[in-house]
Structure formats: C-alpha cells, structure tokens
Protein backbone atom coordinates (compact mmCIF):
# COMPACT_ATOMS: atom_id res chain seq x y z
CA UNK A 1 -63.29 14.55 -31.04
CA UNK A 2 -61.81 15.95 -27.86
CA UNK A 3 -63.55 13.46 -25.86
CA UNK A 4 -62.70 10.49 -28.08
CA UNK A 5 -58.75 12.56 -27.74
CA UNK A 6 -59.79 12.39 -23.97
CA UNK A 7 -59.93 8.76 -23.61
CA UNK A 8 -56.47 8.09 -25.54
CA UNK A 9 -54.37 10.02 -23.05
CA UNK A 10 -53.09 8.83 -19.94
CA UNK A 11 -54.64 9.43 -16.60
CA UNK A 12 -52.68 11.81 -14.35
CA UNK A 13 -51.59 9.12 -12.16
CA UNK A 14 -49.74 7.53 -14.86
CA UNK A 15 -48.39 10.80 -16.61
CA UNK A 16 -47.35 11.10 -13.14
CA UNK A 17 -45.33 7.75 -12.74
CA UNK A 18 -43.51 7.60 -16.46
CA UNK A 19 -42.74 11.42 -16.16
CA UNK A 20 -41.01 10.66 -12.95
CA UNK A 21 -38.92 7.45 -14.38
CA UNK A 22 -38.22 9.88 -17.32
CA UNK A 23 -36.90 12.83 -15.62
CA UNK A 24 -34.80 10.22 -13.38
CA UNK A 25 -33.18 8.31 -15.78
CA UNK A 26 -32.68 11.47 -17.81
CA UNK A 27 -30.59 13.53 -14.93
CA UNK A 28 -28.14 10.33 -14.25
CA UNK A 29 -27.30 10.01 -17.98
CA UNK A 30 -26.68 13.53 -17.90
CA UNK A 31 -25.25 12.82 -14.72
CA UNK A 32 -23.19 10.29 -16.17
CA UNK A 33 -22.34 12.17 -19.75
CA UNK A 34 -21.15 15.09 -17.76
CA UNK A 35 -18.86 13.37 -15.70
CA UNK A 36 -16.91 11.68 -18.50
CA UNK A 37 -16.69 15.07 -20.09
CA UNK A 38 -14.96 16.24 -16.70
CA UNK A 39 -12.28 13.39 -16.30
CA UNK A 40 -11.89 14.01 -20.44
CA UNK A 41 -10.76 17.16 -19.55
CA UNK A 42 -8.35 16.69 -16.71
CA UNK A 43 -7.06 13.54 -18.87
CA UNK A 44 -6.30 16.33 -21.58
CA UNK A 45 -4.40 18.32 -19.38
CA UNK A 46 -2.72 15.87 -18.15
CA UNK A 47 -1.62 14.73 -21.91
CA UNK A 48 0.30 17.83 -22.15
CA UNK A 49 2.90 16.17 -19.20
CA UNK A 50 3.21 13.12 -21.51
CA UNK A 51 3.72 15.02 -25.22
CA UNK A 52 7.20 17.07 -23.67
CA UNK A 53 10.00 15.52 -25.17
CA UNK A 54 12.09 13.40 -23.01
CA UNK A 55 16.02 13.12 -23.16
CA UNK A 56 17.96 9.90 -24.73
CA UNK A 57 18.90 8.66 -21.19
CA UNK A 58 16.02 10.22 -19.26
CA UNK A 59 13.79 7.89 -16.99
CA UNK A 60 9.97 8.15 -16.90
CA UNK A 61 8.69 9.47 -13.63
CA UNK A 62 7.38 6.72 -11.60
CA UNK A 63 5.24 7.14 -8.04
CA UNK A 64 4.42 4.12 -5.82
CA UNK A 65 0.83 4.38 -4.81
CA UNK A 66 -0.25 2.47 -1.39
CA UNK A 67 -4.14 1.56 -0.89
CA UNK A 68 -4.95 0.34 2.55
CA UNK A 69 -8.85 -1.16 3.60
CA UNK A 70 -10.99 1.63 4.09
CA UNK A 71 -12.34 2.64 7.25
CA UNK A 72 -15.29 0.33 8.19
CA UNK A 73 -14.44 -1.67 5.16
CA UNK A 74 -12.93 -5.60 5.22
CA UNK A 75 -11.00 -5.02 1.85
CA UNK A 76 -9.95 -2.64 -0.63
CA UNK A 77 -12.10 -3.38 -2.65
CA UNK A 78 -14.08 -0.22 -2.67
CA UNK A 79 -10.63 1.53 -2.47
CA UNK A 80 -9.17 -0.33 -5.64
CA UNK A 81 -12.62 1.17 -7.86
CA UNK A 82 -11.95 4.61 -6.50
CA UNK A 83 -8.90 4.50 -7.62
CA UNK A 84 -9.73 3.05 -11.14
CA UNK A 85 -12.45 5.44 -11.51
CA UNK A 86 -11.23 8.45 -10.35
CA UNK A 87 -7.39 8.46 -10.15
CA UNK A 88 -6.00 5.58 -12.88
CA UNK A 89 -7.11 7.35 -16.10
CA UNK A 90 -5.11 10.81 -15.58
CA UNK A 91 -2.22 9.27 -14.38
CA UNK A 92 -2.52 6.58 -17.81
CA UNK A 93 -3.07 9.92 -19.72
CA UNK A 94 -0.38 12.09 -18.08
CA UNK A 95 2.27 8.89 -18.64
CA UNK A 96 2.84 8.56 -15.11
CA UNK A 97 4.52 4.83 -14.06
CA UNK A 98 3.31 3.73 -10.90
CA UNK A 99 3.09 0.57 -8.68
CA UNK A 100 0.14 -0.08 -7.24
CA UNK A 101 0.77 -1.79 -3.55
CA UNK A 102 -2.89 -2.84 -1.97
CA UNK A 103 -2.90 -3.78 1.50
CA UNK A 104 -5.57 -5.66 3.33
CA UNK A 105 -4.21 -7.70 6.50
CA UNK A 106 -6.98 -9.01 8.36
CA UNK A 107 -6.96 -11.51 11.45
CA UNK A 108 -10.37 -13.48 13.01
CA UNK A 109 -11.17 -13.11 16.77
CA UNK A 110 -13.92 -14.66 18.11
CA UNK A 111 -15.56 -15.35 14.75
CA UNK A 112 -15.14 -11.87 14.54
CA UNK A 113 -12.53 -10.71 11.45
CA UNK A 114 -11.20 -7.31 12.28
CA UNK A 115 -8.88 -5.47 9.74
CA UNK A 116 -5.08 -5.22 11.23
CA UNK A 117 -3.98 -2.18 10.41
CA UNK A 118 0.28 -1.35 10.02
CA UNK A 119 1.07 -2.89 7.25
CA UNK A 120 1.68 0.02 5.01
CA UNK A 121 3.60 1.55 7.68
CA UNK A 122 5.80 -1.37 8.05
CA UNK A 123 6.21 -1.66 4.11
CA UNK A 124 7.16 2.02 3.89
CA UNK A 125 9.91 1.68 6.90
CA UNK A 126 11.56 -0.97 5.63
CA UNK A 127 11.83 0.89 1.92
CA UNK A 128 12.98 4.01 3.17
CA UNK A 129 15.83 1.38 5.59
CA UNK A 130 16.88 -0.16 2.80
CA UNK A 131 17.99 3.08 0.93
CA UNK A 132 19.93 3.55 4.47
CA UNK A 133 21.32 -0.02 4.48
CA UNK A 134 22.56 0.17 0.71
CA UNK A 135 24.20 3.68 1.39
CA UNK A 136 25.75 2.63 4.22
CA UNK A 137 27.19 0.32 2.17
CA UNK A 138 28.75 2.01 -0.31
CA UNK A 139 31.09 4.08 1.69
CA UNK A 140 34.68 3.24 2.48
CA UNK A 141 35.41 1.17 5.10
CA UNK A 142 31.90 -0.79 5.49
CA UNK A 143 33.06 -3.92 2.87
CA UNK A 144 31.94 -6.23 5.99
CA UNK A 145 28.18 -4.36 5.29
CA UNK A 146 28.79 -4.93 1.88
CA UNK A 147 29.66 -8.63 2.34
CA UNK A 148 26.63 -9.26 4.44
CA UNK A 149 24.44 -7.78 1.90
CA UNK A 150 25.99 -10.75 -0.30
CA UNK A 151 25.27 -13.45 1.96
CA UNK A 152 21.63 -11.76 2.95
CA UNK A 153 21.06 -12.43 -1.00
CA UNK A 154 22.17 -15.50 -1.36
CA UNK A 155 20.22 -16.58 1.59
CA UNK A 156 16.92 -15.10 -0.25
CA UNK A 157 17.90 -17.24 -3.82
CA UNK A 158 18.47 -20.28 -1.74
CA UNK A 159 15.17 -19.70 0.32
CA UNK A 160 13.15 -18.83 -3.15
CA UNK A 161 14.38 -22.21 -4.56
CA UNK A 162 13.34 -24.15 -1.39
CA UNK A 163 10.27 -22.53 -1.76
CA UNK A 164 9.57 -23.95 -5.40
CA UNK A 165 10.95 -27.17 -4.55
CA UNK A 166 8.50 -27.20 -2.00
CA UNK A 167 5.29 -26.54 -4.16
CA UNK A 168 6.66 -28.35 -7.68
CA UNK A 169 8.31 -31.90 -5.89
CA UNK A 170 11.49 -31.29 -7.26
CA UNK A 171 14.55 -28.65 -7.70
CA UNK A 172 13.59 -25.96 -10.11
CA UNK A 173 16.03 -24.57 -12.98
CA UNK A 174 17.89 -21.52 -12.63
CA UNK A 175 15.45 -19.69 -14.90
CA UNK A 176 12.78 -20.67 -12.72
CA UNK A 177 14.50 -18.80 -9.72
CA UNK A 178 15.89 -16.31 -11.21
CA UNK A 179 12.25 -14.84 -12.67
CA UNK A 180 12.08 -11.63 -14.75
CA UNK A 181 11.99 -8.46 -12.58
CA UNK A 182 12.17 -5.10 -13.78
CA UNK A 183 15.15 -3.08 -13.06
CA UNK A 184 15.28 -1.11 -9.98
CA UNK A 185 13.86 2.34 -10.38
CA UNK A 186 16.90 5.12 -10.59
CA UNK A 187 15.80 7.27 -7.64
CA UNK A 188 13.51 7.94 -5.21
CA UNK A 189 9.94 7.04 -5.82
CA UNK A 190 7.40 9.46 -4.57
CA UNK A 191 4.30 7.96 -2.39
CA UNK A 192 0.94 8.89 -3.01
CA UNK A 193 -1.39 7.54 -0.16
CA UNK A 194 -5.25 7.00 -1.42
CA UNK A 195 -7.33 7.66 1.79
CA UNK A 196 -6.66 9.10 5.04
CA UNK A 197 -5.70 5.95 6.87
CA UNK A 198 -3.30 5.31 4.04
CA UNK A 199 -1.54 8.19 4.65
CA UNK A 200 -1.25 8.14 7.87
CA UNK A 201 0.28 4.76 7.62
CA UNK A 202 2.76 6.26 5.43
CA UNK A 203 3.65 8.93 7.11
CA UNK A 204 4.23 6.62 10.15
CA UNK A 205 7.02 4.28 7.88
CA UNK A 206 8.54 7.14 7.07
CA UNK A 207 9.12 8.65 10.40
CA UNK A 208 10.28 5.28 11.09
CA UNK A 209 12.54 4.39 8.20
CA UNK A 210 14.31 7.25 8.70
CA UNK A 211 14.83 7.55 12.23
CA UNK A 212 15.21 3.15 12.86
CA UNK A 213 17.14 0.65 13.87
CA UNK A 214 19.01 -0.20 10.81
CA UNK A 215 19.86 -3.79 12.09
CA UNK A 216 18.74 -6.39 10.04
CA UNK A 217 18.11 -10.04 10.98
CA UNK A 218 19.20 -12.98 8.28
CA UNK A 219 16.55 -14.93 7.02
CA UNK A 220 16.71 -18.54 8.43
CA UNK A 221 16.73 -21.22 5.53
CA UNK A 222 13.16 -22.36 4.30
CA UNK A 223 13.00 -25.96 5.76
CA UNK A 224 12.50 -28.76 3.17
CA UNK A 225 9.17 -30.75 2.92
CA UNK A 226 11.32 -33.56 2.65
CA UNK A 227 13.79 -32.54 5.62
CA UNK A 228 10.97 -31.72 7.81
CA UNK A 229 9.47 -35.65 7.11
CA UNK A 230 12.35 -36.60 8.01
CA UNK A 231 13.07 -35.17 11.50
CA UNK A 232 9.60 -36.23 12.29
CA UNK A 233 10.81 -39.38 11.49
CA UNK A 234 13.81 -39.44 13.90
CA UNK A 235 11.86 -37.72 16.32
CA UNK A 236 9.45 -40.46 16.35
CA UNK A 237 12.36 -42.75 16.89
CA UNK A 238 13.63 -41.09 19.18
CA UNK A 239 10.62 -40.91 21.31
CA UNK A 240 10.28 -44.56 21.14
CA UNK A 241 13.57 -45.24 22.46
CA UNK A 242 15.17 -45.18 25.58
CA UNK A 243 15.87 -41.14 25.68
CA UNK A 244 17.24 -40.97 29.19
CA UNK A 245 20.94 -40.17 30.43
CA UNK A 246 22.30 -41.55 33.33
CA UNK A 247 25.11 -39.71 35.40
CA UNK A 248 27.71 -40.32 37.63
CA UNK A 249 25.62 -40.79 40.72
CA UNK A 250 23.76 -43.56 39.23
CA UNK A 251 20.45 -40.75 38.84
CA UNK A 252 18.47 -40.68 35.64
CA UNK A 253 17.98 -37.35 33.89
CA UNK A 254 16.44 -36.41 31.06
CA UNK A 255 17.69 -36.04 27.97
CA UNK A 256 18.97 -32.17 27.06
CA UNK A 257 16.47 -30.34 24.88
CA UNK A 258 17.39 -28.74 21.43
CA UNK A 259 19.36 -25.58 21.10
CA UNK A 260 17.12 -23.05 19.84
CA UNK A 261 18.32 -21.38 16.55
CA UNK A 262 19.87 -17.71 17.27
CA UNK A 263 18.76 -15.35 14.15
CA UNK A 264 22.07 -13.30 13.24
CA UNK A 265 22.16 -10.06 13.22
CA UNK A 266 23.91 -7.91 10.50
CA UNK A 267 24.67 -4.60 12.66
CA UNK A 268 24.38 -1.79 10.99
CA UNK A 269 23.59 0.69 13.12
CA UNK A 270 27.04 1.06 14.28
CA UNK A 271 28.11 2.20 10.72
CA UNK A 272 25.68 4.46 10.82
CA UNK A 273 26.21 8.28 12.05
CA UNK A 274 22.25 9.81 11.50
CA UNK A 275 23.04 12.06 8.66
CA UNK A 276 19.85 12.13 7.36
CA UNK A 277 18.11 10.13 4.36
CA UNK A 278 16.49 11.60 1.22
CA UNK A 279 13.14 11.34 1.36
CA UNK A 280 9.99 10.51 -0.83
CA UNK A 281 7.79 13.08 -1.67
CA UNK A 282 4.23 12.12 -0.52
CA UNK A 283 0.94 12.90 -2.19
CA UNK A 284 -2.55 12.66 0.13
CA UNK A 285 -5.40 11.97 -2.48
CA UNK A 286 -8.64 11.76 -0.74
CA UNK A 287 -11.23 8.71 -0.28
CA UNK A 288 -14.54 9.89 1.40
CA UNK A 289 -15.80 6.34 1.75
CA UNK A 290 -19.14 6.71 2.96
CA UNK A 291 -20.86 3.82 4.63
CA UNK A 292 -23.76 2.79 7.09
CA UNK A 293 -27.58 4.61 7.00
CA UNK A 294 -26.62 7.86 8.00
CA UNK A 295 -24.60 8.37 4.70
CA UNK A 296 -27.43 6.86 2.31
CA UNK A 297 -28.67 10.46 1.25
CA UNK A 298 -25.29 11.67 0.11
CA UNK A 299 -24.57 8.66 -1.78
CA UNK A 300 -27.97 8.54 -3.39
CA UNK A 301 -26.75 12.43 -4.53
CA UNK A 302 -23.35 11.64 -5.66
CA UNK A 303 -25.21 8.26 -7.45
CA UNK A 304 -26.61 10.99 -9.33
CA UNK A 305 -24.00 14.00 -9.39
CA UNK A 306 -21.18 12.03 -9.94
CA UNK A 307 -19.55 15.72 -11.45
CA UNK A 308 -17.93 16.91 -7.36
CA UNK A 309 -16.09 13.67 -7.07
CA UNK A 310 -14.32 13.71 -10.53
CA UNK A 311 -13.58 17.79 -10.04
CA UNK A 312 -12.41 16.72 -6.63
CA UNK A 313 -9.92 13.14 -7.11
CA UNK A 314 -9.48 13.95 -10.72
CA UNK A 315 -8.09 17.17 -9.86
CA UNK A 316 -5.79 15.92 -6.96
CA UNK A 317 -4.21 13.13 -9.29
CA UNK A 318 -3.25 16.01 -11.82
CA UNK A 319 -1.71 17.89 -9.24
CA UNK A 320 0.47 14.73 -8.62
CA UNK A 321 1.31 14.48 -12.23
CA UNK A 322 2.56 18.29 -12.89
CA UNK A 323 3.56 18.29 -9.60
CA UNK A 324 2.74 21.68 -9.38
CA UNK A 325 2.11 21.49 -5.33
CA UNK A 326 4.62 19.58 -4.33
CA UNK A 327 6.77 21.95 -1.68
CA UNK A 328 8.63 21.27 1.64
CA UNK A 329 5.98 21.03 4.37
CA UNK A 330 5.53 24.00 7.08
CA UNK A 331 5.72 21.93 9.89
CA UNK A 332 4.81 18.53 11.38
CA UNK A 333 1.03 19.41 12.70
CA UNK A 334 0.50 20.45 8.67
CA UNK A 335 1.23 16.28 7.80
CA UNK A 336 -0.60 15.23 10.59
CA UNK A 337 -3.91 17.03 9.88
CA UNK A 338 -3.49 16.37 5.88
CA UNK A 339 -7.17 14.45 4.96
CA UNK A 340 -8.27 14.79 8.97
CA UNK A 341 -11.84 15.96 7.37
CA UNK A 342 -12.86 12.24 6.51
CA UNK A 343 -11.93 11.48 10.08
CA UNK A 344 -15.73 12.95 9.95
CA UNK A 345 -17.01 10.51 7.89
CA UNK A 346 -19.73 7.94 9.53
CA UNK A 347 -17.37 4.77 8.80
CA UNK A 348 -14.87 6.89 11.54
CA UNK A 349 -17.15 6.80 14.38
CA UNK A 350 -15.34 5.43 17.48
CA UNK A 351 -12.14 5.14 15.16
CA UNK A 352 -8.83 6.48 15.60
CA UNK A 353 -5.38 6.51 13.89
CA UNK A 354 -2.63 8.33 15.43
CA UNK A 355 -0.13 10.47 13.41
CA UNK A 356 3.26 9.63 15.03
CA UNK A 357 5.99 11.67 12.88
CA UNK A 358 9.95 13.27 14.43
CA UNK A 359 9.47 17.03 13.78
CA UNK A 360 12.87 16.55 12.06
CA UNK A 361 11.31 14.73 9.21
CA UNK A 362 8.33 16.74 8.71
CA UNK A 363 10.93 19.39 8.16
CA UNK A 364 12.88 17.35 5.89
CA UNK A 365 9.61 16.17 3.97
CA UNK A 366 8.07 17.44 0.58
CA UNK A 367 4.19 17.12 0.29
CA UNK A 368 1.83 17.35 -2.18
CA UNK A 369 -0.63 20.14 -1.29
CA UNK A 370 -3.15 18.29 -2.90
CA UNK A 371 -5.67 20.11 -0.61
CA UNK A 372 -5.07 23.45 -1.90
C-alpha cells in the first residue's frame, strides 16, 4: 500500500517547483493584502481632517501639487502612478482639493530627445509675480497698473478668440470664449513638490517670484489664418513688382525693410518698493524612482514588500493634510538639502540640479518637514 501511495506522490523535483510557485505567489498576495491594509489606515486617519465641521463661509483647503519627469525618465509617467498609488487616496480621504500640474518639456537633438528641465520653476515664478503684480495694483496711486491689467486682459480674450477662429473657420460665440473656470482660490495655495527634482524646481520659482523683475510684456495679437494668407499674398506681389526706390542722385536703393514689432512693456517694477510677498508653504514628498540594472534587486523586493513605500509616501501625504509639520524653515541649506538622499539613486548618476534660493526667502518660507 505504501508503495502503490509511493507512486501517486510527486517526485521531489516537482514538490520542489510547485512549492516554490506556491510560497511566491503566496508572499506577494500577502504582500499585496498588507499593503492595502496600510494605506486603509493612513486613509482613516486622514478621514478624521475631513469629518470636522466646517464654517458657513469657510473654504476647503486646497494645495497645488507639481510633478516634473523623473530623473532618467522621458515622462511622468512613472511619476503620475506614484502619485495615484501612493499619495491620491489620503489626500481623496482627508478632503484635500488639489490641482495637479504635470510637467514634461522635452526637446530632440541629434535624434536624441533629452528632457528640458525649468518649467516648474518658471510656472512657480510667474504665480508667486502675479500675487506681486495684483497687489501692486490695488494700492493708491497705481490706477495706471490697474488699467494695464485691463488692457493685458482684454488682449488675452481677443487672442483666445483668434485662437478658436483659427481652429473652427469662423468667429466663435461669446460662450465659447468665455469657457467655465472655477473661481480663483481665496488665498495662498500651498505647493507640494513630488520628487526631488520637483522641488528643487520649486524652490527655484519661488526664490525667483519673489525676488523678480515684476515687468511684464503684452501679449502681441494672435495673427489670423486668414490675415496671414493674405500678407503672403501681397508679399508675393510685392516681390513680383518693381520694389526699388530711386533717389535724388538718380541711384537705385532698395526698398526699406519692415519695422519690427516692439513688445510693450507694463513697468511695474517702479511701483514696486520690495516689501516682501506672502509665501506658499511647500511640502517635499519623496519619489525614489529607481531605474537601470543596478536597481533591479531592490525593485524585485519592493515588487514584493510593497508595505515600506506605503508607510513611507502614505505617511508624508498625511503629514501634508494635518499639516502637523509645517513650520518656518531653519535656514536656507535646510531647503536645499530637503530629498538630497535620492540624489543617490542610480537614475542620478552624472546628474545635477542646483538649489539656487535668497537666504531672505528661506527665512521667510514655511516647509513641510515631511522628512521628520
């Protein structure tokens, strides 16, 4: 009977094989089960943000989030799933509004297409200039500012409408123009930066936008379709025709080019006397985006102990919601090494981005001490 029992069971080679696929696929659904039951529980505590009562004429808390391309990444892709992963669901749970503002400028060189980085930087300067610009122009004695500001908009309808007249053939109705858009937020959104190069970007704009020209150049007028056929048109006649001038002395001379188009320039920086700017808080959550060969065993471990990374981004985007560690920073070498550990990371190898922020607005500057 034991021999006949014998025969039935496997050989070792084989208990060997399907034990192995068992015991595999059993530690990554555990893997997998435990993790959920981690970002369940910092989505709870972040629920307790989003059950206090709220005032008649009080304004959700909103953040604006910034997601540049990844170190030795093309796009954000890989950034974007982080951040749906890992950081999305507590800030959904904790009722935090956001706007999500992904960045991914790339140019081609050589057949070669290289990520161009600054475009954070330059989206955060010009925020932080406009809250400059529109204070400037609310104090007494600036109505010219505040007269600009009315032509500068105009300007922008007119160029939106050329823009759909452009596309559609014809001109578009004012509710085509004039398209829904939520109403301004009441305040000062607070930045949170996903990824080290993110944040330095930010802190960049910031240092920028507050210490800047405030001079601001009006937007030309979109050209026409239809206008630009027909200056080819006449330009085509003209260069058919007999373009020449001739002068007094009998000579023949060329005909006098175009005058290029001077942009104006609304001045503001001589309305402005550098009394400082309030600030965004900004938040650092990290993005250890591990690429290349040398990085395979750790992301073959995290494939299957997915628990550090929830404990780790989970916990930094509750932080950011009870804003328990938000505080003035020391000093401006703290924001400058905030997230320098994934400088470390393989993806940084022969990579570098420079931290270029005025001591007086680190000062000046709350921070998220995410890393605490």
């Amino acid at each position: 009977m034991l021999s006949a029992l014998r025969k039935k069971l496997p050989s070792r080679n084989t208990a060997l094989f399907w034990g192995s696929v068992f015991s595999v696929v059993g530690f990554y659904k555990y893997n997998s089960n435990e993790s959920k039951k981690r970002l369940a529980f910092y989505c709870k505590q972040a629920e307790t943000v989003a059950n206090e009562p709220m005032g008649a004429l009080d304004t959700p808390r909103k953040v604006q989030v910034y997601i540049a391309a990844p170190m030795g990444e093309l796009g954000t892709r890989k950034a974007r799933l982080h951040w749906e992963k890992y950081i999305l669901p507590v800030f959904v749970a904790g009722a935090l509004d956001y706007e999500l503002t992904l960045v991914n400028d790339t140019e081609t060189i050589s057949d070669v297409e290289k990520v161009v980085r600054g475009g954070v930087h330059s989206r955060v300067a010009e925020e932080i200039k406009e809250q400059r610009r529109k204070a400037l122009e609310l104090e007494e004695g600036n109505e010219e500012l505040g007269l600009w500001r009315q032509a500068i908009v105009e300007r922008k309808k007119d160029n939106e409408a050329r823009e759909i007249m452009n596309r559609i053939g014809r001109a578009p109705g004012e509710a085509n123009v004039s398209s829904w858009k939520p109403e301004p937020y009441p305040g000062v959104m607070d930045v949170v930066a996903v990824g080290r190069e993110t944040w330095v970007e930010v802190i960049n704009g910031l240092s920028e936008g507050a210490t800047g020209s405030l001079n601001y150049s009006v937007p030309p007028l979109v050209p026409l379709d239809s206008e630009a056929r027909a200056q080819q048109e006449e330009d085509r006649a003209i260069s058919t025709s007999d373009a020449t001038v001739i002068d007094t002395a009998g000579t023949v001379a060329p005909s006098a080019p175009a005058e290029a188009v001077v942009p104006q320039v609304v001045d503001y920086d001589r309305f402005d006397s550098k009394r400082g700017v309030t600030l965004p808080g900004a938040a650092y959550i990290a993005h250890y985006n591990l690429t290349g060969w040398g990085s395979l065993p750790l992301r073959i471990w995290h494939f299957f102990h997915d628990q550090e990374n929830v404990d780790l981004y989970a916990r930094q985007a509750l932080q950011v919601v009870f804003e328990s560690t938000r505080r003035p920073a020391r000093d401006a070498q703290e924001v400058i090494d905030m997230g320098k550990d994934e400088e470390t990371q393989p993806a940084w190898e022969g990579q570098s981005l420079d931290v270029v922020v005025d001591p007086a607005v680190a000062a000046s500057l709350d921070i998220y001490d995410t890393k605490a």
